[in-house]
Protein backbone atom coordinates (compact mmCIF):
# COMPACT_ATOMS: atom_id res chain seq x y z
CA UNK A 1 13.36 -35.01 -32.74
CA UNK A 2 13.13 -38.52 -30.07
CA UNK A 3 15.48 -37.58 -27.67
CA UNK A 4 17.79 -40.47 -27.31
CA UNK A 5 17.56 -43.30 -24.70
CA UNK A 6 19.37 -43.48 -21.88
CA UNK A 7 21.81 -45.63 -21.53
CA UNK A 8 21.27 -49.18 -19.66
CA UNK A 9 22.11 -49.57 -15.75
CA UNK A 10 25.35 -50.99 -15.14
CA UNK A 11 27.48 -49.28 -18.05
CA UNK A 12 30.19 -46.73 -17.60
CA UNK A 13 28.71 -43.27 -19.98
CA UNK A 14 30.27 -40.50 -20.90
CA UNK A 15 29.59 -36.93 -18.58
CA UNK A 16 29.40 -34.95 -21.72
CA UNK A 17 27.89 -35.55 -24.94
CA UNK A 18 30.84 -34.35 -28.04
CA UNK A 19 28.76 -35.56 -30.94
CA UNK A 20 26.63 -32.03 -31.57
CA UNK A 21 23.57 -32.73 -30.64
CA UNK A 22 22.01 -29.86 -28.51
CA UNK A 23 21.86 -31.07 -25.38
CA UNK A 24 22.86 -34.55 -23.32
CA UNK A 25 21.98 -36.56 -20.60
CA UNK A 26 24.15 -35.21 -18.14
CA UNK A 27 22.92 -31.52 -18.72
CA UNK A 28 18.95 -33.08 -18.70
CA UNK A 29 19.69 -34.64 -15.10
CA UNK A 30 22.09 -31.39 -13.92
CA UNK A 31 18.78 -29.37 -14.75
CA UNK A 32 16.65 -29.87 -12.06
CA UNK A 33 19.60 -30.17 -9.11
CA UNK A 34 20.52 -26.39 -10.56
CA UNK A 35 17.09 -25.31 -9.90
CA UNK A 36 17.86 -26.59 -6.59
CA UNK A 37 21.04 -24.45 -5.89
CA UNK A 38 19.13 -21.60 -7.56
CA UNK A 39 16.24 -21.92 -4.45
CA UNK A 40 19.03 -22.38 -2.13
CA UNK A 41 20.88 -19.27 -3.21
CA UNK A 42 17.79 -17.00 -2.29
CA UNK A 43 18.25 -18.29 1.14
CA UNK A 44 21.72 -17.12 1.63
CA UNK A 45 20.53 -14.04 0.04
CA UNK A 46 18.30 -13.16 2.25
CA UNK A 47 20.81 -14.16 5.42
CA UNK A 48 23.56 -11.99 3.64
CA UNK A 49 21.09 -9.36 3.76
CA UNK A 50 20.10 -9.29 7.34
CA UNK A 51 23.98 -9.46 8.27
CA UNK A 52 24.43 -6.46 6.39
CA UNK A 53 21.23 -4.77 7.95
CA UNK A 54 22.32 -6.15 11.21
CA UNK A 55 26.29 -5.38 11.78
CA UNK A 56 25.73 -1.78 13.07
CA UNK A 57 25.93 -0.86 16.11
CA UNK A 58 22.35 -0.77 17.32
CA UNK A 59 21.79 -4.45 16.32
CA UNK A 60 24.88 -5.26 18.54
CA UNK A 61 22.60 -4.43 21.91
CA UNK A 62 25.73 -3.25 23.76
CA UNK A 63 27.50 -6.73 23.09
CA UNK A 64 30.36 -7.93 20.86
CA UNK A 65 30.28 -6.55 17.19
CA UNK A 66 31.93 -7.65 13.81
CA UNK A 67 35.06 -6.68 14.92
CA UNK A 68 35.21 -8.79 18.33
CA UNK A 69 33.76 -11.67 16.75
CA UNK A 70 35.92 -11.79 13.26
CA UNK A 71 39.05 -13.54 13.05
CA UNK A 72 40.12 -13.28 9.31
CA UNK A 73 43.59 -15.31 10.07
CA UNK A 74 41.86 -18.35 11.33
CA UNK A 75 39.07 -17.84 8.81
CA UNK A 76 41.17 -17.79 5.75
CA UNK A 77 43.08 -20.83 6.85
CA UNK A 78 39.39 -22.71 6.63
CA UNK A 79 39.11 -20.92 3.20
CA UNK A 80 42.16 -23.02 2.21
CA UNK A 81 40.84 -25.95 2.74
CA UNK A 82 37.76 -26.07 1.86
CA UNK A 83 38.80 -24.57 -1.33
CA UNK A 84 41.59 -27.64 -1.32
CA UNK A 85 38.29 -30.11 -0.84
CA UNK A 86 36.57 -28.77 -3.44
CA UNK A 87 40.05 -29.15 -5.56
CA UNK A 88 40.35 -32.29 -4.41
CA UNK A 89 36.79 -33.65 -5.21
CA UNK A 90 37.63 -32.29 -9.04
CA UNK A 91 40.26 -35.10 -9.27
CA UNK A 92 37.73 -37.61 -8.13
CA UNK A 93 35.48 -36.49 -11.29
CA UNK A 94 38.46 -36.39 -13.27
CA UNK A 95 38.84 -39.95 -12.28
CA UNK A 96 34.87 -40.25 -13.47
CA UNK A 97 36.03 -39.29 -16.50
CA UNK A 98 38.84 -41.91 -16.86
CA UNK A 99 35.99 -44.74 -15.52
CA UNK A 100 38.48 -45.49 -12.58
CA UNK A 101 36.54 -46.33 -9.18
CA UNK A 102 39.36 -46.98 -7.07
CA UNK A 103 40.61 -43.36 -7.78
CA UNK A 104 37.09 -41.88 -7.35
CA UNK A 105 37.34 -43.38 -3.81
CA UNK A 106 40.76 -42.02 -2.72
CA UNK A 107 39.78 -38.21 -4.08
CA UNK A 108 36.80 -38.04 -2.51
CA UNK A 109 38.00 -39.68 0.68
CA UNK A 110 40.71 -36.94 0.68
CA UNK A 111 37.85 -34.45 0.33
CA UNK A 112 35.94 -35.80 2.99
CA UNK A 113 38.48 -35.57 4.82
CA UNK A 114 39.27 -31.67 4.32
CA UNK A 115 35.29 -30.89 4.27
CA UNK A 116 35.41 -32.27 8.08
CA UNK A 117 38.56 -30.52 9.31
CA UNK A 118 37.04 -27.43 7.94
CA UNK A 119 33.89 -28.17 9.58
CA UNK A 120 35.19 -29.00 13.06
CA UNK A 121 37.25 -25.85 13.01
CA UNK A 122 33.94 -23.80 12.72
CA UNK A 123 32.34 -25.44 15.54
CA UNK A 124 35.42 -24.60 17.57
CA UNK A 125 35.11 -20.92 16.46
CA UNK A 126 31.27 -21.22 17.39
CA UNK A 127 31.80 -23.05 20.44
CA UNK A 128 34.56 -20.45 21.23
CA UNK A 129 32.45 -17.71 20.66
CA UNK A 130 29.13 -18.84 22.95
CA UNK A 131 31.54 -19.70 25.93
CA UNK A 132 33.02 -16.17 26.21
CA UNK A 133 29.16 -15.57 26.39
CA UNK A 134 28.87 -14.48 22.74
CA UNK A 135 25.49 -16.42 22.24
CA UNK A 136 23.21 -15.54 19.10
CA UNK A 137 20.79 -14.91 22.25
CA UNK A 138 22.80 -11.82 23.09
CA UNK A 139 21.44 -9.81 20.32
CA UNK A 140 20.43 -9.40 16.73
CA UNK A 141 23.84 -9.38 15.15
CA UNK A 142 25.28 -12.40 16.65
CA UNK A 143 21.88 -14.35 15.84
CA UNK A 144 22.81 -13.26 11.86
CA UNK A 145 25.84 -13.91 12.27
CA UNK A 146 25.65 -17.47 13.97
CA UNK A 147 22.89 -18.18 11.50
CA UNK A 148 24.91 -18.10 8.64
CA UNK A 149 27.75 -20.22 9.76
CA UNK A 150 25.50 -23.12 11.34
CA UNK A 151 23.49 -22.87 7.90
CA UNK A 152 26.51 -23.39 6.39
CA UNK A 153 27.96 -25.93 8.75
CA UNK A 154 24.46 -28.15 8.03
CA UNK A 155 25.28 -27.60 4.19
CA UNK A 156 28.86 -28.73 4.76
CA UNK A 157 27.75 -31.71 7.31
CA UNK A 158 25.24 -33.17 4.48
CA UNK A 159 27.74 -32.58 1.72
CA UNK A 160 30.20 -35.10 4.21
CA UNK A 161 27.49 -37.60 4.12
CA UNK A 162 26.84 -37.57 0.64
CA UNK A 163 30.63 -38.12 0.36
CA UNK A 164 30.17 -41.26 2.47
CA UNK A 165 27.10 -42.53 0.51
CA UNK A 166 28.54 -41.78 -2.94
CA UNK A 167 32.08 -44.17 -1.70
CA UNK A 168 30.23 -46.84 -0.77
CA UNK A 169 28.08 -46.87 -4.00
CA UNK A 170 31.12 -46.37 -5.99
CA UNK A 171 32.23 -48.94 -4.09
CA UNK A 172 29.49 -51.55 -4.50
CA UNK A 173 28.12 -51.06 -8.31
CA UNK A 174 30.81 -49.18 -10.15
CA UNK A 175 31.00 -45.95 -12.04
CA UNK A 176 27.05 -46.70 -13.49
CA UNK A 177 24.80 -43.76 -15.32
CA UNK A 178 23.19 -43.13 -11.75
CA UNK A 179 26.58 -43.44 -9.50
CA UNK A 180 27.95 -40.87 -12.21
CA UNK A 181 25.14 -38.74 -12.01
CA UNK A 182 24.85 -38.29 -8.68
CA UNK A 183 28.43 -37.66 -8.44
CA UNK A 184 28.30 -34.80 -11.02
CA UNK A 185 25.22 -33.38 -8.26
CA UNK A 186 27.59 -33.78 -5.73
CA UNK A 187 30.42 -31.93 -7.30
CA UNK A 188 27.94 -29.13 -8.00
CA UNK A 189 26.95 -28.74 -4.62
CA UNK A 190 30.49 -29.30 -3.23
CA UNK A 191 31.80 -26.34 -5.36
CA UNK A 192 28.63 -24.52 -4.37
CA UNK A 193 29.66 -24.58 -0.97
CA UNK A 194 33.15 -23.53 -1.33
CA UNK A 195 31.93 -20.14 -3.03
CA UNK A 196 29.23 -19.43 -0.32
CA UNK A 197 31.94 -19.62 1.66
CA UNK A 198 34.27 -17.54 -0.01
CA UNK A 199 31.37 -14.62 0.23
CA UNK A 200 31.16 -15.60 4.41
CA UNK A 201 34.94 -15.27 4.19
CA UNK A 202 34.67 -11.32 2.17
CA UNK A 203 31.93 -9.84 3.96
CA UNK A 204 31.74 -11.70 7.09
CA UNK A 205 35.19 -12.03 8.55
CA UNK A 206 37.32 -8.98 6.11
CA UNK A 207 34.09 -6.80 6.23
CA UNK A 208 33.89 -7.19 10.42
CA UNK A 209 37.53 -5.97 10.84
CA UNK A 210 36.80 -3.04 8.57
């Protein structure tokens, strides 16, 4: 069976194909990002791992452990919004949906705007943290433990600027095939990074005042 063509530059499509047939455009171009999060998943595996291997006692070298360097409070209120953000950004592809720009723009500008506050409230807990003298330096736990976070903070900082790019291409040529594709990436990685974080939140900050 010819697959069918896709559909000219410039035109509004649809994000998901309703007419049967057994798969779509959308879930042809979502493939390959998935494979993506897939690869990126092993790495926050394996950093998840050596936390675990690394929050006793030994690793700690005499200096602060996961109780000392947890603060589930001020964590969870980060949880909230980045989970808002990642609520947020779901309007803006509800507004995909609709073929309304101007709406795209305003969600995801609200989202960028959460994704940042969230992220400048890590570095303050990081920065917080390394000028009490709590430096990943000081031994093997706090190196897993700042690892995670700034690997996170990059993923969060580059999910910003994609924000930025996708507005201004919004913006400039309208919801095409390839604005709306890359949108739907976006969204995947956006919501990708709001679970991560949710696991940081369980068995980061909950499990360190265990």
């Amino acid at each position: 069976m010819i697959p069918p063509a896709a559909p000219p530059a410039g035109r509004p499509i649809k994000l998901w194909d309703d007419t049967g047939h057994d798969h779509d455009m959308m879930s042809t171009r979502l493939l390959g990002f998935w494979l993506y999060m897939l690869s990126d998943s092993l790495i926050f595996a394996a950093l998840f791992a050596a936390y675990g291997v690394l929050s006793y006692p030994i690793a700690t070298a005499g200096g602060p452990g996961p109780a000392q360097v947890s603060h589930p409070v001020r964590a969870y209120v980060e949880t909230v919004i980045l989970f808002t953000s990642a609520l947020t950004f779901g309007s803006a592809m509800y507004e995909v949906r609709r073929n309304r720009p101007n709406g795209v723009i305003v969600w995801t500008a609200v989202s960028f705007v959460l994704g940042a506050v969230f992220l400048g409230l890590e570095y303050s807990d990081l920065s917080t943290l390394a000028a009490g003298g709590a430096t990943p330096q000081r031994s093997g736990f706090l190196s897993a433990f700042f690892t995670i976070l700034t690997v996170h903070g990059i993923h969060i900082a580059f999910g910003l600027l994609w924000m930025l790019v996708m507005m201004v291409q919004t913006r400039r040529y309208g919801l095409d095939d390839k604005v709306t594709f890359r949108l739907a990436n976006l969204k995947v990685f956006w919501l990708y990074q709001a679970v991560i974080w949710g696991l940081v939140f369980t068995f980061v900050y909950l499990w360190g005042v265990i």
